[in-house]
Protein backbone atom coordinates (compact mmCIF):
# COMPACT_ATOMS: atom_id res chain seq x y z
CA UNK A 1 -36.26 178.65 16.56
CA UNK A 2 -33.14 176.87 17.31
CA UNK A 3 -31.20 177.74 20.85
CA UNK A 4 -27.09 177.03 20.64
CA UNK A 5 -25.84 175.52 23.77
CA UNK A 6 -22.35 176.36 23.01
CA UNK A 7 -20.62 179.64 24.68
CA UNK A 8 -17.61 181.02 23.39
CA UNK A 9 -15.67 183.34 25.22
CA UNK A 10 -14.02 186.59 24.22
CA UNK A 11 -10.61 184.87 23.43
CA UNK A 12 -11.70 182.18 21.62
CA UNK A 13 -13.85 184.65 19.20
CA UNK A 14 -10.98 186.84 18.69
CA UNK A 15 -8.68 184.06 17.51
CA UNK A 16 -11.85 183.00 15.30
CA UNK A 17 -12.05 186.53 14.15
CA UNK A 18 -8.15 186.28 13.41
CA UNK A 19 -7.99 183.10 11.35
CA UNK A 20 -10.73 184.47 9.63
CA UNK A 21 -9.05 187.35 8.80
CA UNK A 22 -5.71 185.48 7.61
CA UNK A 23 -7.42 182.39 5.78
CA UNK A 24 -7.45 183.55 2.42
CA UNK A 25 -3.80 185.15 2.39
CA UNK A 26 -0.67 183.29 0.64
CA UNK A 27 0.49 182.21 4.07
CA UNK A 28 -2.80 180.20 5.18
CA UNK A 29 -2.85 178.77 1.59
CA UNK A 30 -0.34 176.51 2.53
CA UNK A 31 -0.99 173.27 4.29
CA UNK A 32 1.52 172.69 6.92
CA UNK A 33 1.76 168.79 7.96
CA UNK A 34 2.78 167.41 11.24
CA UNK A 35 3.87 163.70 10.91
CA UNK A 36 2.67 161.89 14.08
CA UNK A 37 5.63 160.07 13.31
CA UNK A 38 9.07 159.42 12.36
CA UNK A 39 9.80 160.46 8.60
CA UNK A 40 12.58 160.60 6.67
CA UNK A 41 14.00 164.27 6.54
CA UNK A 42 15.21 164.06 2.99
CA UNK A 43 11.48 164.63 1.89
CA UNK A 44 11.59 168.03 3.17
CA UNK A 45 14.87 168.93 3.30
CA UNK A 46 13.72 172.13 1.74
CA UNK A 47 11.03 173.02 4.18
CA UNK A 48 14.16 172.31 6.50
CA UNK A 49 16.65 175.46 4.50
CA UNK A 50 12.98 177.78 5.19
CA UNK A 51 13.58 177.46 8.68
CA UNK A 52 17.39 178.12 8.41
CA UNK A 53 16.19 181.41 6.55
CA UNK A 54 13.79 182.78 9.22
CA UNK A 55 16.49 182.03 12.00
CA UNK A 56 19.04 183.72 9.33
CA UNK A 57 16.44 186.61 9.09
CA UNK A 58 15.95 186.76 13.22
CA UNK A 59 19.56 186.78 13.63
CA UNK A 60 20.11 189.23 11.33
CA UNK A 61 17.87 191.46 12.33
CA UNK A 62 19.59 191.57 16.29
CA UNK A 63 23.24 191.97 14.14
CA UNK A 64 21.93 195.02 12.81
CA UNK A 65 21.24 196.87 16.13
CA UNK A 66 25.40 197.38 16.61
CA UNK A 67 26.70 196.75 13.01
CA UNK A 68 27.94 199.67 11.07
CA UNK A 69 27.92 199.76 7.41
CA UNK A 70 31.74 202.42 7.61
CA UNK A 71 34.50 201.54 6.29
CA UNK A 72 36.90 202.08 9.70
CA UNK A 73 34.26 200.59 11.87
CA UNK A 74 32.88 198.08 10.55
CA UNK A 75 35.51 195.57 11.72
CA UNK A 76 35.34 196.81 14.98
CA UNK A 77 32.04 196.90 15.23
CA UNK A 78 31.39 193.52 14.79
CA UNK A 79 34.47 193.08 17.26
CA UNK A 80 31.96 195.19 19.77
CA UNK A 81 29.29 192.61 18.97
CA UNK A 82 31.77 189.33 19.23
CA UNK A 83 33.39 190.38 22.48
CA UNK A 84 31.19 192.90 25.02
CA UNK A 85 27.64 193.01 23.30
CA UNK A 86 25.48 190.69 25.80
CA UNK A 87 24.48 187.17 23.72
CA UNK A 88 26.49 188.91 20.78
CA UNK A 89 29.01 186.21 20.88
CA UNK A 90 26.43 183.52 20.88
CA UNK A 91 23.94 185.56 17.74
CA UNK A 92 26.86 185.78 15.53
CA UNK A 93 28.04 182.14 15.81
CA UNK A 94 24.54 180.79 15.17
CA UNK A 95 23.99 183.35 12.05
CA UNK A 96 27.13 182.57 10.85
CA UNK A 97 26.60 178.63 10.96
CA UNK A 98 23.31 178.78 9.90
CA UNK A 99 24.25 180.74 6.62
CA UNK A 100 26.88 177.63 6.36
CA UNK A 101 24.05 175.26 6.90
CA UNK A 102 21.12 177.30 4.54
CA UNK A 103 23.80 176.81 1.63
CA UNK A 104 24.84 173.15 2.42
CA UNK A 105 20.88 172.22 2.81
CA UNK A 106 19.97 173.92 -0.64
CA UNK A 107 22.93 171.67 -1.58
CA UNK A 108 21.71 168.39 -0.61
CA UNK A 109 17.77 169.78 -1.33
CA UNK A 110 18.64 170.28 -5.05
CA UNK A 111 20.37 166.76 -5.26
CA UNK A 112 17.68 164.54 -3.61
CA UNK A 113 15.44 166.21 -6.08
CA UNK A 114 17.82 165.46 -9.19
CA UNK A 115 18.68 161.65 -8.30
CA UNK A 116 15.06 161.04 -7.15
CA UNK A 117 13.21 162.61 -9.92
CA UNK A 118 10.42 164.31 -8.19
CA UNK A 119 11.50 167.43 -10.45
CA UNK A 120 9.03 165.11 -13.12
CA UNK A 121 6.62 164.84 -10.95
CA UNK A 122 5.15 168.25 -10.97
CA UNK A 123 6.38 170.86 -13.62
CA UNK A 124 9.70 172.45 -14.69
CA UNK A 125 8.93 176.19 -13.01
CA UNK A 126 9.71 174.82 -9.59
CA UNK A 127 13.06 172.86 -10.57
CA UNK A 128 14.37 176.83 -11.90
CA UNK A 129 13.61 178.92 -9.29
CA UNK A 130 14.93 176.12 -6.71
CA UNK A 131 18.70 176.37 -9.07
CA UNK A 132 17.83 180.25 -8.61
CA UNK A 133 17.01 180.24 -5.35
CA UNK A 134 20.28 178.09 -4.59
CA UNK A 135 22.65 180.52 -6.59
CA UNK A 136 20.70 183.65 -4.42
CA UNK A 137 21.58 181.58 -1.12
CA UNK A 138 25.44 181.28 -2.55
CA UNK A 139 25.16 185.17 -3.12
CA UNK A 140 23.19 186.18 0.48
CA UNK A 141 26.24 184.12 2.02
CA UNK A 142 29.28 185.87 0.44
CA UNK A 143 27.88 189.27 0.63
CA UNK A 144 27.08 188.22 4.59
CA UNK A 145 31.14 187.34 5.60
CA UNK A 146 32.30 190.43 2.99
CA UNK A 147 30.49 193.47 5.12
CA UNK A 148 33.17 192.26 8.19
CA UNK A 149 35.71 193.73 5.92
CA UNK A 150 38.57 191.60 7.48
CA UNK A 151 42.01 190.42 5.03
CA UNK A 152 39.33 187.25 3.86
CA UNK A 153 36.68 189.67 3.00
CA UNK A 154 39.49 191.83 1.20
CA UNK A 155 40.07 188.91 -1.01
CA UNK A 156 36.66 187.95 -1.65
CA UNK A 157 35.99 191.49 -2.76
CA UNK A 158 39.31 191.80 -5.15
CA UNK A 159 37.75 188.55 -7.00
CA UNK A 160 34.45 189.43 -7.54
CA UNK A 161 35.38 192.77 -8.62
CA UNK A 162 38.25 191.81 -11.36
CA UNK A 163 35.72 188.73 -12.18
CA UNK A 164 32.74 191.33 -12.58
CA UNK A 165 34.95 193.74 -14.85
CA UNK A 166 36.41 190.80 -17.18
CA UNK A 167 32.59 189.54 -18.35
CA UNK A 168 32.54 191.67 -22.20
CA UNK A 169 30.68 194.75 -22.79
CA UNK A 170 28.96 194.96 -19.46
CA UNK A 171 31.72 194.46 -17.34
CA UNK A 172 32.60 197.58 -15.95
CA UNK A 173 29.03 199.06 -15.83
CA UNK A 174 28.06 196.12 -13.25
CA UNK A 175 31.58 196.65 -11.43
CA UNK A 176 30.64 200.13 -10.88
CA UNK A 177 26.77 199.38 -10.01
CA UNK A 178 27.68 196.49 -7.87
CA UNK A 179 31.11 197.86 -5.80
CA UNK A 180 30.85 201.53 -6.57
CA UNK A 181 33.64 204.18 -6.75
CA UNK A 182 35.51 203.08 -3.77
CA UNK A 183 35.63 200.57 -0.30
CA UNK A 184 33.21 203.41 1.21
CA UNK A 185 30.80 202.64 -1.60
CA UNK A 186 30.88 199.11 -1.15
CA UNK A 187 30.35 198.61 2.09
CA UNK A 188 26.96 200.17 1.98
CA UNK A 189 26.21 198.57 -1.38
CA UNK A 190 26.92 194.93 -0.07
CA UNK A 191 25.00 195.65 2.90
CA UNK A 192 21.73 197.02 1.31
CA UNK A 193 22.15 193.78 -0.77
CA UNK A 194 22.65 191.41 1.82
CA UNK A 195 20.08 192.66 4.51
CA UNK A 196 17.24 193.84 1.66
CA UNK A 197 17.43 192.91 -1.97
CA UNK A 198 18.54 189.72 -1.90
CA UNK A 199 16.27 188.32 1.02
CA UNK A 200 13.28 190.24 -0.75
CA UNK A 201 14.34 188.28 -3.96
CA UNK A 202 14.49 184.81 -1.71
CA UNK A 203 11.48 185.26 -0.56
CA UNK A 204 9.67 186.02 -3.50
CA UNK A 205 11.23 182.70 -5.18
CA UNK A 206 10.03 180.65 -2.19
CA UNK A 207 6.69 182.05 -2.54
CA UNK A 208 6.44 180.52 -6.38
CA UNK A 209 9.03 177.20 -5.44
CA UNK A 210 7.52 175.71 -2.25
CA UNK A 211 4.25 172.83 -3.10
CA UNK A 212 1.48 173.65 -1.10
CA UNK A 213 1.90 170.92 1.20
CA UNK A 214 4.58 171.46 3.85
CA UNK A 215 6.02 169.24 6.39
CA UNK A 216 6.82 171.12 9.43
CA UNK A 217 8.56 168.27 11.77
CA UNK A 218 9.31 169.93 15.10
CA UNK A 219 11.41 166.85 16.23
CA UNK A 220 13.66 167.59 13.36
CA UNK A 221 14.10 171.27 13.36
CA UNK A 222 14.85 171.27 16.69
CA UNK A 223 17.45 168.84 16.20
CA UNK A 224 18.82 171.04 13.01
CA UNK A 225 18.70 174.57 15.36
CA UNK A 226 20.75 172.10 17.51
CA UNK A 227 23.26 171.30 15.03
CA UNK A 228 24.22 174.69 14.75
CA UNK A 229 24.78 175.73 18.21
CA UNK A 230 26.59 172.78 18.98
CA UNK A 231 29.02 173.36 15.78
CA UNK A 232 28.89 177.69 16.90
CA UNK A 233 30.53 176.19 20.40
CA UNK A 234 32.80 173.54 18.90
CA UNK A 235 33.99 175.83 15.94
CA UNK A 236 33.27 179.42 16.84
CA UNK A 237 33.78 181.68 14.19
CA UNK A 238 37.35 184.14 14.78
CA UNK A 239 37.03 187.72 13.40
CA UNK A 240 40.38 187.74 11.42
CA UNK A 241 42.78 190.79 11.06
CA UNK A 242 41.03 193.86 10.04
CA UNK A 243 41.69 194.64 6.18
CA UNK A 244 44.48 197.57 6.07
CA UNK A 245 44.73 199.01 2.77
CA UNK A 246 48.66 199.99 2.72
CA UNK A 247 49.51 196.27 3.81
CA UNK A 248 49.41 193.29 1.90
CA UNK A 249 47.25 190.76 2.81
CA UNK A 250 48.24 187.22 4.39
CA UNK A 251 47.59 184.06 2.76
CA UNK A 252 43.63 183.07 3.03
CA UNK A 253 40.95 181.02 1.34
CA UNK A 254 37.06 182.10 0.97
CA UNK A 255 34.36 179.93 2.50
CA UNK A 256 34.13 176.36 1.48
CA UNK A 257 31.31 176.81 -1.02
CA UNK A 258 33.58 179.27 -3.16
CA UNK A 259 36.99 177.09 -2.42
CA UNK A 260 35.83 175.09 -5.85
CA UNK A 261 35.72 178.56 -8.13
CA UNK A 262 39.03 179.82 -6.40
CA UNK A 263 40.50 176.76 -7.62
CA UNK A 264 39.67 177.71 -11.01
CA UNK A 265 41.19 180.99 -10.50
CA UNK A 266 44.58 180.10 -9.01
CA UNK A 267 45.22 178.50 -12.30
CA UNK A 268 45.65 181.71 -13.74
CA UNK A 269 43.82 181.17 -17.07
CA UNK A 270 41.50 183.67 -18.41
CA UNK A 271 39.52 184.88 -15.34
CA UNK A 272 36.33 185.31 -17.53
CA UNK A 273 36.69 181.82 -18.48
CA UNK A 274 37.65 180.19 -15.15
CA UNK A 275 35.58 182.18 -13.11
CA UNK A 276 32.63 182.82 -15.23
CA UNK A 277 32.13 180.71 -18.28
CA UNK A 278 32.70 177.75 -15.91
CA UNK A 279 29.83 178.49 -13.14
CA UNK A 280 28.03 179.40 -15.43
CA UNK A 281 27.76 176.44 -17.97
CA UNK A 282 27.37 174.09 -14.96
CA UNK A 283 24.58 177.05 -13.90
CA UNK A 284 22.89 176.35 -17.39
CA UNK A 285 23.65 172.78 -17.07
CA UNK A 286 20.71 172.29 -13.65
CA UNK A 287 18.52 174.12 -15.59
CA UNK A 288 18.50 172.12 -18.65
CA UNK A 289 18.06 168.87 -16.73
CA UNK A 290 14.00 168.60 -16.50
CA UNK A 291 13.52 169.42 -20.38
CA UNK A 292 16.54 166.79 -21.35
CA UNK A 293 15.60 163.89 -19.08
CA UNK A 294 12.74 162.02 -21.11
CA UNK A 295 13.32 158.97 -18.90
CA UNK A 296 9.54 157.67 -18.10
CA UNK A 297 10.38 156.60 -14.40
CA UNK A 298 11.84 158.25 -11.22
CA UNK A 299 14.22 155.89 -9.86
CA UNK A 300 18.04 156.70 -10.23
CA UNK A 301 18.66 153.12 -11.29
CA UNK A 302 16.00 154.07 -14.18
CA UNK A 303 17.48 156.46 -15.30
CA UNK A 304 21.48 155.89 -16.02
CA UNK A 305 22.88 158.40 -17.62
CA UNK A 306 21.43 160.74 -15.73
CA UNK A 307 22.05 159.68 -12.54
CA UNK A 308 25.74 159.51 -14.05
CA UNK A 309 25.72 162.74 -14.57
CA UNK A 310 25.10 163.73 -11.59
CA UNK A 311 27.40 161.99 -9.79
CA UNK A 312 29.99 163.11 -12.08
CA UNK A 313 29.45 166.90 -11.14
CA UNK A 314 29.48 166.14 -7.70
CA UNK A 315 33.19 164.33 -7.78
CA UNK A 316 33.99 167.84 -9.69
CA UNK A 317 32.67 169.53 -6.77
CA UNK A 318 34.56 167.78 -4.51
CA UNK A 319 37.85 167.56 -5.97
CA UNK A 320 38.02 171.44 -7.23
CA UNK A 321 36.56 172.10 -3.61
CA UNK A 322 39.62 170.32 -1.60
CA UNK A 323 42.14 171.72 -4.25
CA UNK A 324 40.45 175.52 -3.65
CA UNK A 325 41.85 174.61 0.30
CA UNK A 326 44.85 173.16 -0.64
CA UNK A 327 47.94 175.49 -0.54
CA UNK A 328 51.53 174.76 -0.41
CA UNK A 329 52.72 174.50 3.05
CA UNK A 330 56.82 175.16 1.80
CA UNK A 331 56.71 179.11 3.44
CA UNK A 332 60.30 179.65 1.62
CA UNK A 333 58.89 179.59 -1.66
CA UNK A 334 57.13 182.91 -2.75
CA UNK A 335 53.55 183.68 -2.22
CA UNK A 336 52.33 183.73 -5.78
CA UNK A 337 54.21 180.06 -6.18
CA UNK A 338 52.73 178.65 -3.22
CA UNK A 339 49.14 179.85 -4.82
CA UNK A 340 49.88 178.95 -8.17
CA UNK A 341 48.33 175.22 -9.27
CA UNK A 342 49.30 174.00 -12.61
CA UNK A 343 46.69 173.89 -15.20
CA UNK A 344 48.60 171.54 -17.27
CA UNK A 345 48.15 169.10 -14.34
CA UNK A 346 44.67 170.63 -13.07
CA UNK A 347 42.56 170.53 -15.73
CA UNK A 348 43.98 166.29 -16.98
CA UNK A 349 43.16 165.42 -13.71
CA UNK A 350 39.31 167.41 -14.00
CA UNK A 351 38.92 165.63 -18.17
CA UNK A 352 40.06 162.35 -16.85
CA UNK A 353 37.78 162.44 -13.56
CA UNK A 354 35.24 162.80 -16.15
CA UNK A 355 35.02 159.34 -17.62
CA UNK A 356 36.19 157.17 -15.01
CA UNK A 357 32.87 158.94 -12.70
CA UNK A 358 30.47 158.41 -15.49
CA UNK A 359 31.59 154.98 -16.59
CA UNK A 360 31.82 153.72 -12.84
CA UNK A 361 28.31 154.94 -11.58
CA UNK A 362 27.46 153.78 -14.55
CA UNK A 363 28.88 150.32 -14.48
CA UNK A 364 27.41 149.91 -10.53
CA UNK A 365 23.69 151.32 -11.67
CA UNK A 366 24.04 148.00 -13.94
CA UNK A 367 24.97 145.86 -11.07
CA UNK A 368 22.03 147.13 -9.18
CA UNK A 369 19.58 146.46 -11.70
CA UNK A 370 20.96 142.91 -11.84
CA UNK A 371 20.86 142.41 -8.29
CA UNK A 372 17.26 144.06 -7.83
CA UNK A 373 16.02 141.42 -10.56
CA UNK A 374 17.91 138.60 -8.31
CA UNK A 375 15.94 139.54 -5.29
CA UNK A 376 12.80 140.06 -7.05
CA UNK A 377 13.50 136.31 -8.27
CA UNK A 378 14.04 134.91 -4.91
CA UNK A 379 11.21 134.20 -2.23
CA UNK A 380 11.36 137.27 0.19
CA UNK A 381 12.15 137.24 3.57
CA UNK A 382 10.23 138.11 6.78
CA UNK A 383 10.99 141.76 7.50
CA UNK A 384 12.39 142.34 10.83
CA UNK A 385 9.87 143.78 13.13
CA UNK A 386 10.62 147.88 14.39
CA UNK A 387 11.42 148.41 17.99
CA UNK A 388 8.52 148.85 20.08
CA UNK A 389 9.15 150.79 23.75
CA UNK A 390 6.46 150.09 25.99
CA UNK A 391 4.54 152.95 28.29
CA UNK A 392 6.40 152.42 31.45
CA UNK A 393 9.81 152.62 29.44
CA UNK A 394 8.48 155.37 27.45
CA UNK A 395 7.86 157.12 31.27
CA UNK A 396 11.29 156.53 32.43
CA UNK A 397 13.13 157.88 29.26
CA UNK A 398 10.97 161.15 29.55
CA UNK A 399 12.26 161.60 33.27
CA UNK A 400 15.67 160.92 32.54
CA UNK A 401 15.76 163.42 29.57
CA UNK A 402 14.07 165.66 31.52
CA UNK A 403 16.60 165.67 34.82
CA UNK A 404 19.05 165.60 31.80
CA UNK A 405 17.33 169.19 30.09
CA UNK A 406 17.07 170.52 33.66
CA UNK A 407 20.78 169.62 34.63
CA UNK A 408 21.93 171.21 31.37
CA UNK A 409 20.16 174.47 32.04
CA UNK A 410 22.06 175.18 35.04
CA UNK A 411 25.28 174.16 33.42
CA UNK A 412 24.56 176.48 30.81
CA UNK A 413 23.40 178.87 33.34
CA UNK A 414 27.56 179.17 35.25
CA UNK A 415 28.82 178.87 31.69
CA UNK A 416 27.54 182.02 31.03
CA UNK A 417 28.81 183.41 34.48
CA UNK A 418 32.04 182.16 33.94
CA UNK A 419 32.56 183.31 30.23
CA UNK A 420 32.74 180.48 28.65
CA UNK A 421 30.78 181.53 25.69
CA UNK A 422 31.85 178.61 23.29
CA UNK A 423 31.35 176.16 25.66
CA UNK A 424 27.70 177.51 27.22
CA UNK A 425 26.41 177.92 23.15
CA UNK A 426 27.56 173.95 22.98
CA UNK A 427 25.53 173.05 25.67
CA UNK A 428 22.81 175.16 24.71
CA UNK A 429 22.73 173.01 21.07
CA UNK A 430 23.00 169.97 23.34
CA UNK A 431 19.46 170.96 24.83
CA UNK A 432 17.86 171.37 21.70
CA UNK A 433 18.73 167.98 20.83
CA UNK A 434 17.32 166.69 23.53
CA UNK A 435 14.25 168.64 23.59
CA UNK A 436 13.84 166.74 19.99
CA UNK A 437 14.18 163.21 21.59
CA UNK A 438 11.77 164.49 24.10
CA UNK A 439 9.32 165.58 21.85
CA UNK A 440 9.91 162.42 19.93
CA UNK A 441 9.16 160.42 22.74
CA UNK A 442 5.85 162.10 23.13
CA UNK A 443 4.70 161.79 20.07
CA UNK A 444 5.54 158.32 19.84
CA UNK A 445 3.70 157.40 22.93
CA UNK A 446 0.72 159.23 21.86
CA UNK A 447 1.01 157.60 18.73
CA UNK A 448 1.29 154.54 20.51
CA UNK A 449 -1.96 155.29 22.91
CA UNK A 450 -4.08 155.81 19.72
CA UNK A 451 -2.82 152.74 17.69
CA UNK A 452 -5.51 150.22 17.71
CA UNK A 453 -4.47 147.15 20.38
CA UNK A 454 -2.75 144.48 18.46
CA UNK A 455 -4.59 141.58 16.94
CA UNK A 456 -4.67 138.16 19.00
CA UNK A 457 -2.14 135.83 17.48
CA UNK A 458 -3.96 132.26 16.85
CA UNK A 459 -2.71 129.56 18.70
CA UNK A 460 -0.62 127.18 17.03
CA UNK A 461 -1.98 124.54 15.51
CA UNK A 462 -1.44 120.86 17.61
CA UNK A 463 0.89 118.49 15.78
CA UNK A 464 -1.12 115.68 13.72
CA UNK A 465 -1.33 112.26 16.06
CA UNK A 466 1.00 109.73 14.50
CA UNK A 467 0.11 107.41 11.88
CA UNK A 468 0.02 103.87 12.88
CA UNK A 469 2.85 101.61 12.15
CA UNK A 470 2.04 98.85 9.28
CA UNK A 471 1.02 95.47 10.24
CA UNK A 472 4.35 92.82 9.63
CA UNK A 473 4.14 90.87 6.59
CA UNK A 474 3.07 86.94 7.56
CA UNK A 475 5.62 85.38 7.89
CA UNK A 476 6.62 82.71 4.95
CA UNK A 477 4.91 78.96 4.79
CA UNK A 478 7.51 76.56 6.42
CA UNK A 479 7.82 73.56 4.19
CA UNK A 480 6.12 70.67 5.51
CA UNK A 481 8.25 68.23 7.78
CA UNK A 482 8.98 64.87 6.17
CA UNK A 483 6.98 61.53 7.65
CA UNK A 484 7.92 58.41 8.37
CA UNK A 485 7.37 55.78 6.49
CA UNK A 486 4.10 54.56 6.02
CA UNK A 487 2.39 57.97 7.02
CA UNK A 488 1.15 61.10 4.93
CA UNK A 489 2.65 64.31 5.52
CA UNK A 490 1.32 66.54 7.82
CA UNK A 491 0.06 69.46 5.81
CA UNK A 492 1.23 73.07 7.02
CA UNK A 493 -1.00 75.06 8.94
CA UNK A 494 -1.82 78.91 7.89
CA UNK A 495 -0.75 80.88 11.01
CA UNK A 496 -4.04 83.28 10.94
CA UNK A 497 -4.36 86.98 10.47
CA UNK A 498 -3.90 88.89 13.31
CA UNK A 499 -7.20 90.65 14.58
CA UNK A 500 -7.88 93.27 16.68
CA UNK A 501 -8.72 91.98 20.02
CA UNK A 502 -12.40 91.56 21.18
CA UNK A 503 -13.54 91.31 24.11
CA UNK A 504 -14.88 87.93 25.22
CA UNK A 505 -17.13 86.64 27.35
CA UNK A 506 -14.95 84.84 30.33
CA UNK A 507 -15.06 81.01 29.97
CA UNK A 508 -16.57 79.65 33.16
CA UNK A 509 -14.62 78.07 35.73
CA UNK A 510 -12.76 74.70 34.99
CA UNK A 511 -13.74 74.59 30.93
CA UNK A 512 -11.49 75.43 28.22
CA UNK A 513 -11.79 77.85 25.97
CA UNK A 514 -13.22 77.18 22.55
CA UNK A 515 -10.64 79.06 20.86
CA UNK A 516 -7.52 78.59 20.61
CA UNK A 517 -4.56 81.77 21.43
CA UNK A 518 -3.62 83.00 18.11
CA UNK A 519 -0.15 82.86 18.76
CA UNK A 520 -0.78 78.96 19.54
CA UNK A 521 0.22 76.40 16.92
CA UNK A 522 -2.12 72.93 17.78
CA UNK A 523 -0.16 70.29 17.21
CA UNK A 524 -1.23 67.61 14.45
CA UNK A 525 -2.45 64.49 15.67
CA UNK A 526 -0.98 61.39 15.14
CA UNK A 527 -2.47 58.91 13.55
């Protein structure tokens, strides 16, 4: 019979008792990774939008305590929340940026996918209900800023609603089902959409899109949260005027992820056409991609034209998006011609954009490829080594950005006091950055204590003794002095090799040596 050391107390059993509970649920099925390190963020940019839509969702939910869905209060209400509601100012800002910053992450999300190709590397499903789950995030967005029912809400509402009723056959069934009989009706309608159906729908999408595998960097979302408070206090969102029905509205635009459709619209073609034939080809467009693009490999610079593509819709986007802001600043022209852009104009400049985009990406994917094949050609270089921080630095930045954190708590802290919301929701986005760099900093230094020590570098090797110099050539034969009469030449003598020098037994005293110095000629004798 075995006897288990171990003891486990109450606590620890019940959060046993709890995992078990939870491990087989959709939630636990998904592996959440925490990099040790640094990572790019564009791998999980749309882990990144997730945890925009649970702060949306938290947000929200504090919103809803003081909103009300009625027609004369809803302005004001949200007035209530802005100016005397405790925090209120600060909640609304950071819902209303982080709605801007869900939509502009789904954004980039969807691209990295398309130029990088991953959409190939597991199946089509996921590819559709991300384009889905981006035009639902478009949707949660404009039926958020609508419910204020200011003059910019008033226009939003007149669009949707004449582009609802122009769509054939069904038109004025959805206009009724989606806006009702009257403003009273919508309001309620756009807020059971915003604050139920359409989340619901999210979420359900984001069950079936997200992999199993999640990267959950805290570093990073901490320095996105950041972001957003720190653009909330920079940029803080104004209420408008209050929508009066027997007054005419003032000039406005929608929000910048609509500017590109209202472009469309102020050319005052066919509003089914322009407003939704248009969105909805480019719609049907994203989806198509995974079943069209039979390229074998992933790369953009394998795969041309579709990488031209894409590049192409995104100067569209751009262009229609700036001219959707764009309106003319003369005030003593009329209202309509200030609005007005010329589609004659408008649309040559959209079908020219179209080739010069293609055939220019195009054109520098080829360059690329050229240059890639040049480097591969050539020897590489020696990489440059990454920045290493040692411990003791690694110390003294963590006490610095911690006096730092501490210091901005207390300025945040008389901010508040004073009433300077704008400027006490800046600093508090300036804390979360810093608690990022701080928790960067940790885990690099832990990362740093496990790492294995480095390797001893051999010492250099010692330099090769020099090779001695060549022996001189012997020097040529002189030719033999003439005699005098009577007498034979004296024949030349040989000057010998040179040797290397021996050592010798000393001659004893007061004899000559037996041989003579090398570098002695004896003289001939005379005869």
């Amino acid at each position: 019979m075995g006897v288990s050391l171990t003891y486990e107390n109450s606590l620890t059993r019940f959060f046993r008792w709890v995992y078990a509970g939870v491990e087989r649920t959709i939630f636990m099925g998904m592996k959440f990774t925490f990099p040790g390190r640094f990572v790019s963020p564009l791998g999980f940019l749309g882990m990144l939008t997730f945890v925009v839509f649970i702060i949306l969702g938290i947000t929200g939910a504090l919103l809803m305590l003081w909103y009300e869905p009625i027609l004369d209060r809803a302005w004001h209400s949200v007035e209530n929340i802005n100016d005397t509601i405790p925090y209120g100012f600060h909640i609304r800002n950071i819902h209303y940026h982080a709605s801007n910053g869900m939509v502009m992450l789904a954004l980039l999300h969807m691209y990295y996918q398309y130029f990088s190709g991953r959409y190939k590397i597991r199946n089509e499903i996921l590819w559709v209900t991300g384009v889905i789950l981006g035009v639902l995030t478009i949707l949660e967005a404009f039926t958020g800023y609508d419910i204020i029912f200011s003059e910019r809400a008033e226009l939003a509402i007149s669009i949707a609603a004449s582009l609802t009723n122009s769509i054939p056959i069904m038109g004025p069934q959805m206009r009724d089902a989606f806006f009702g009989a009257g403003f009273h009706d919508f309001i309620l309608r756009f807020y059971t959409f915003h604050v139920f159906m359409l989340p619901i729908a999210l979420l359900g999408l984001m069950v079936v899109h997200f992999p199993r595998f999640l990267v959950f960097d805290v570093p990073m979302v901490m320095a996105v949260s950041g972001a957003m408070m720190l653009t909330g206090g920079v940029f803080p969102v104004g209420l408008g005027l209050p929508f009066e029905p027997d007054k005419p509205p003032g000039i406005t635009v929608p929000e910048w992820y609509l500017t590109g459709l209202y472009a469309f619209l102020r050319t005052m073609y066919d509003k089914f056409v322009t407003g939704v034939a248009w969105p909805g080809l480019f719609i049907g467009a994203l989806l198509l991609i995974p079943f069209v693009d039979k390229y074998k490999k992933f790369s953009w610079k394998d795969r041309p034209i579709i990488t031209a593509v894409g590049i192409t819709s995104l100067a569209q986007i751009i262009v229609t998006t700036y001219w959707g802001f764009y309106i003319d600043p003369d005030r003593a022209k009329p209202l309509l011609e200030r609005l007005v852009i010329d589609p004659i104009f408008f649309y040559l400049v959209m079908i020219l954009l179209v080739p010069l985009s293609f055939g220019f990406t195009y054109m520098m994917i080829k360059l690329a490829k050229h240059a890639e094949a040049n480097a591969k050609a050539q020897p590489k270089k020696a990489g440059k080594s990454s920045i290493e921080i040692s411990q003791k630095w690694l110390y003294a930045l963590f006490v610095v950005l911690l006096g730092f954190q501490v210091y901005l708590n207390i300025a945040a802290y008389y901010a508040m006091l004073d009433g300077m919301k704008n400027y006490s929701l800046f600093i508090v986005g300036i804390m979360m950055l810093v608690f990022a760099g701080m928790f960067h900093l940790y885990r690099y230094g832990k990362a740093q204590a496990k790492a294995p020590p480095p390797k001893p570098t051999p010492p250099a090797p010692k330099a090769a003794p020099a090779a001695p110099k060549p022996a001189p050539a012997a020097p040529a034969q002189e030719k033999p002095l003439a005699a005098p009469p009577g007498q034979q030449p004296a024949k030349p003598v040989e000057k010998p090799a040179e040797l290397p020098p021996q050592k010798t037994a000393s001659a004893p005293a007061g004899t000559k040596s037996a041989q003579a110095s090398p570098q002695e000629n004896p003289e001939p004798k005379k005869t």
